[in-house]
Protein backbone atom coordinates (compact mmCIF):
# COMPACT_ATOMS: atom_id res chain seq x y z
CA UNK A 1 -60.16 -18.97 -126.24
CA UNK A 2 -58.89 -21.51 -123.96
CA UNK A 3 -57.99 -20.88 -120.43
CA UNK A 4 -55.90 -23.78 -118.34
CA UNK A 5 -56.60 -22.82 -114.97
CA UNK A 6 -55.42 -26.09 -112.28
CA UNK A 7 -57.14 -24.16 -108.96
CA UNK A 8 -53.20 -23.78 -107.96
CA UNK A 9 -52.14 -20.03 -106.97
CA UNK A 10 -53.67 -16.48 -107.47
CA UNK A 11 -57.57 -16.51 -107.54
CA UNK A 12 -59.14 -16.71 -111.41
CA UNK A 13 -62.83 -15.55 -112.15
CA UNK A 14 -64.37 -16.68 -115.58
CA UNK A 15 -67.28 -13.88 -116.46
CA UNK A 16 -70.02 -14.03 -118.97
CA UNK A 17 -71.01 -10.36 -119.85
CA UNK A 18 -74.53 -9.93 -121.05
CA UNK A 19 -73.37 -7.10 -123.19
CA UNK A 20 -70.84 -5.93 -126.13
CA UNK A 21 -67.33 -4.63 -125.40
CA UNK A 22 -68.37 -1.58 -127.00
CA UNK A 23 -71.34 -0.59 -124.78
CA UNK A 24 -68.85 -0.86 -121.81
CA UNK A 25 -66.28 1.35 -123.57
CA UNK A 26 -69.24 4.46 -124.83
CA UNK A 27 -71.28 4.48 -121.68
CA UNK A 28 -68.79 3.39 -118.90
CA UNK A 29 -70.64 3.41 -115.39
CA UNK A 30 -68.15 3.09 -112.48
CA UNK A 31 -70.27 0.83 -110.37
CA UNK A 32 -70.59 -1.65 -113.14
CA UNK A 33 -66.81 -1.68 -114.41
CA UNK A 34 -65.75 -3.06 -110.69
CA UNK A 35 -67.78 -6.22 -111.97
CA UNK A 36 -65.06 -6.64 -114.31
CA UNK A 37 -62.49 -7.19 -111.27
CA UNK A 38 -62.27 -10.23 -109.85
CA UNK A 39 -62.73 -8.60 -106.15
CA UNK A 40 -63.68 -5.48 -104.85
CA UNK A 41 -61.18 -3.19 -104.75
CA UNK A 42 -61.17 -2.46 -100.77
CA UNK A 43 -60.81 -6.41 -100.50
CA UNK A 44 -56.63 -6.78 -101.21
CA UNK A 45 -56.09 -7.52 -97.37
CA UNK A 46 -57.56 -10.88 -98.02
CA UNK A 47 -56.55 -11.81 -101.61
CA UNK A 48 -53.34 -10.13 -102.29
CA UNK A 49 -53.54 -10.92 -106.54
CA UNK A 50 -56.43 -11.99 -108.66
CA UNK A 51 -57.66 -12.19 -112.33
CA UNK A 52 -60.81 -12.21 -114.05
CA UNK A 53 -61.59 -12.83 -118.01
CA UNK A 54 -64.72 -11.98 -119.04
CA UNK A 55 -66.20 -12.83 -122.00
CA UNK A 56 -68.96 -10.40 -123.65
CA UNK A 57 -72.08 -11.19 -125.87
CA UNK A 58 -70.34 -9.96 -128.83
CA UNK A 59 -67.02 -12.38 -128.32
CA UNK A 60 -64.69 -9.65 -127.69
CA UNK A 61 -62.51 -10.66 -124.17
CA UNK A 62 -61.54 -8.84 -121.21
CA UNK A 63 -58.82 -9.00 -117.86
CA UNK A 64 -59.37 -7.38 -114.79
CA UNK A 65 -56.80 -7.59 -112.62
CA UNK A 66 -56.46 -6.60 -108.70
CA UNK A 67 -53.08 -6.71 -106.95
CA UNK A 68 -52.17 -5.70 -103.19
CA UNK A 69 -49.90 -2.68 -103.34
CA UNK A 70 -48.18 -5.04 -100.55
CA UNK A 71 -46.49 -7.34 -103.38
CA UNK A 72 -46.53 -5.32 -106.35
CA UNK A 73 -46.12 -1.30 -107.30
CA UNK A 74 -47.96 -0.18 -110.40
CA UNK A 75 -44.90 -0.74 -112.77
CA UNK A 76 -44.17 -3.74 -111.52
CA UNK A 77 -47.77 -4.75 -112.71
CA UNK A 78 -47.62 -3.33 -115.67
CA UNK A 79 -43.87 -4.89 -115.98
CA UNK A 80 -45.83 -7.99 -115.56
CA UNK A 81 -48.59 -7.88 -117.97
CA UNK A 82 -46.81 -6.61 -120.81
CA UNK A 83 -44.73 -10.09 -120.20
CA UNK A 84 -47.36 -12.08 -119.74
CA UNK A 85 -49.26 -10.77 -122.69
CA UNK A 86 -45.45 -11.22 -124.78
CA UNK A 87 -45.34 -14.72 -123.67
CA UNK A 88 -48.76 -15.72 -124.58
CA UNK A 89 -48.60 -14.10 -128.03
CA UNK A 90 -45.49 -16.46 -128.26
CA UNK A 91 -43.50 -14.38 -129.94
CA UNK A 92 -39.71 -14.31 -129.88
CA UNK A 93 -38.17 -14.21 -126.33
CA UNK A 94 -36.42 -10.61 -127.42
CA UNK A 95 -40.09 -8.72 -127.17
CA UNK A 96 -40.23 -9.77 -123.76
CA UNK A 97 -39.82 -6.71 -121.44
CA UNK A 98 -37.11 -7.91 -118.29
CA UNK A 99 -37.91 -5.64 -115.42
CA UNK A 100 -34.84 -2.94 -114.77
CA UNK A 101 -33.43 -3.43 -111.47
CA UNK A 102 -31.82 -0.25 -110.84
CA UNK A 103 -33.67 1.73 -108.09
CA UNK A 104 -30.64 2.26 -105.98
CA UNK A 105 -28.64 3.82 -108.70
CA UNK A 106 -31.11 5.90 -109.83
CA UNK A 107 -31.99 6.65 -106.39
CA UNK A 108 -29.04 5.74 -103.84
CA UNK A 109 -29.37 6.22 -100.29
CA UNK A 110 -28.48 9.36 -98.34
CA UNK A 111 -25.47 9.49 -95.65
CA UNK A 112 -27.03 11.25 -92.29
CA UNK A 113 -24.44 13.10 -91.43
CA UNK A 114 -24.30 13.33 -87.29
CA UNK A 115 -25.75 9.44 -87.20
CA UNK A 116 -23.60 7.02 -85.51
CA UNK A 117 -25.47 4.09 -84.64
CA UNK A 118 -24.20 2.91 -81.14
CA UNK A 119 -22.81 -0.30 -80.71
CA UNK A 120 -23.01 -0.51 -76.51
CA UNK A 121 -26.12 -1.58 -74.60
CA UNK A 122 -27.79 0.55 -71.83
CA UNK A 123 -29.83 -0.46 -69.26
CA UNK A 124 -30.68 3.10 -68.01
CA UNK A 125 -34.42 2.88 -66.66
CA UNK A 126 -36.85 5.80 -67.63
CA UNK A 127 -40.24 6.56 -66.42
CA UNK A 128 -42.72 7.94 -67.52
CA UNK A 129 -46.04 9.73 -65.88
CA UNK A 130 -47.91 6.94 -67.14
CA UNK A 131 -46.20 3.88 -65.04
CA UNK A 132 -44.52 2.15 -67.50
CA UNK A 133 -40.79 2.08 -68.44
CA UNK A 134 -38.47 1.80 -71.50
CA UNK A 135 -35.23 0.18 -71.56
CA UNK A 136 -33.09 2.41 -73.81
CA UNK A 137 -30.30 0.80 -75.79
């Protein structure tokens, strides 16, 4: 397995695992899978998307992937690895997966019946018990 990485973009973490795939998958242990992940999980503030392949004793491969929930909703991930995945098994452009943009049919917004936005400006001064004031609009 050959990985191109250039040091351009997302963070990527290369892993040696001193173990077989299969000991990870019959004794999981929750502490030890988050060594998989190429950050911790509470870290997304700082590095909104990273990947790490790690490579176990017995050859068999893994990705661990963190994203921000700031650039990417968990379809949208999966959206995105089920692509990437299509496009590295190079198979025909057809079994790639294009993402359905159709939220706001599905879903369209509600009218609010008694809103009308105003289109004048008010400088009416309130105040407050607290010694500040707001400018309402």
């Amino acid at each position: 397995m050959f990985v191109n990485c250039n040091d351009e973009g997302i963070p990527f973490v290369k892993a040696r695992v001193r173990c077989g795939i299969s000991d990870v998958l019959n004794n999981p242990v929750p502490g030890e899978l988050n060594k998989l992940l190429p950050f911790a999980l509470d870290d997304d503030d700082e590095v909104p998307f990273g990947v790490q392949f790690s490579v176990f004793d017995c050859g068999g491969f893994g990705i661990g992937v963190c994203v921000s929930h700031k650039i990417a909703d968990a379809l949208s991930l999966f959206t995105f690895l089920k692509t990437w995945a299509a496009v590295c098994r190079g198979g025909p452009r057809s079994s790639i997966v294009l993402p359905e943009l159709v939220s706001a049919e599905l879903f369209p917004p509600k009218t609010m019946l008694g809103f009308e936005p105003r289109n004048g400006v008010s400088t009416k001064r309130i105040v407050t018990k607290d010694s500040f004031s707001v400018h309402q609009k």
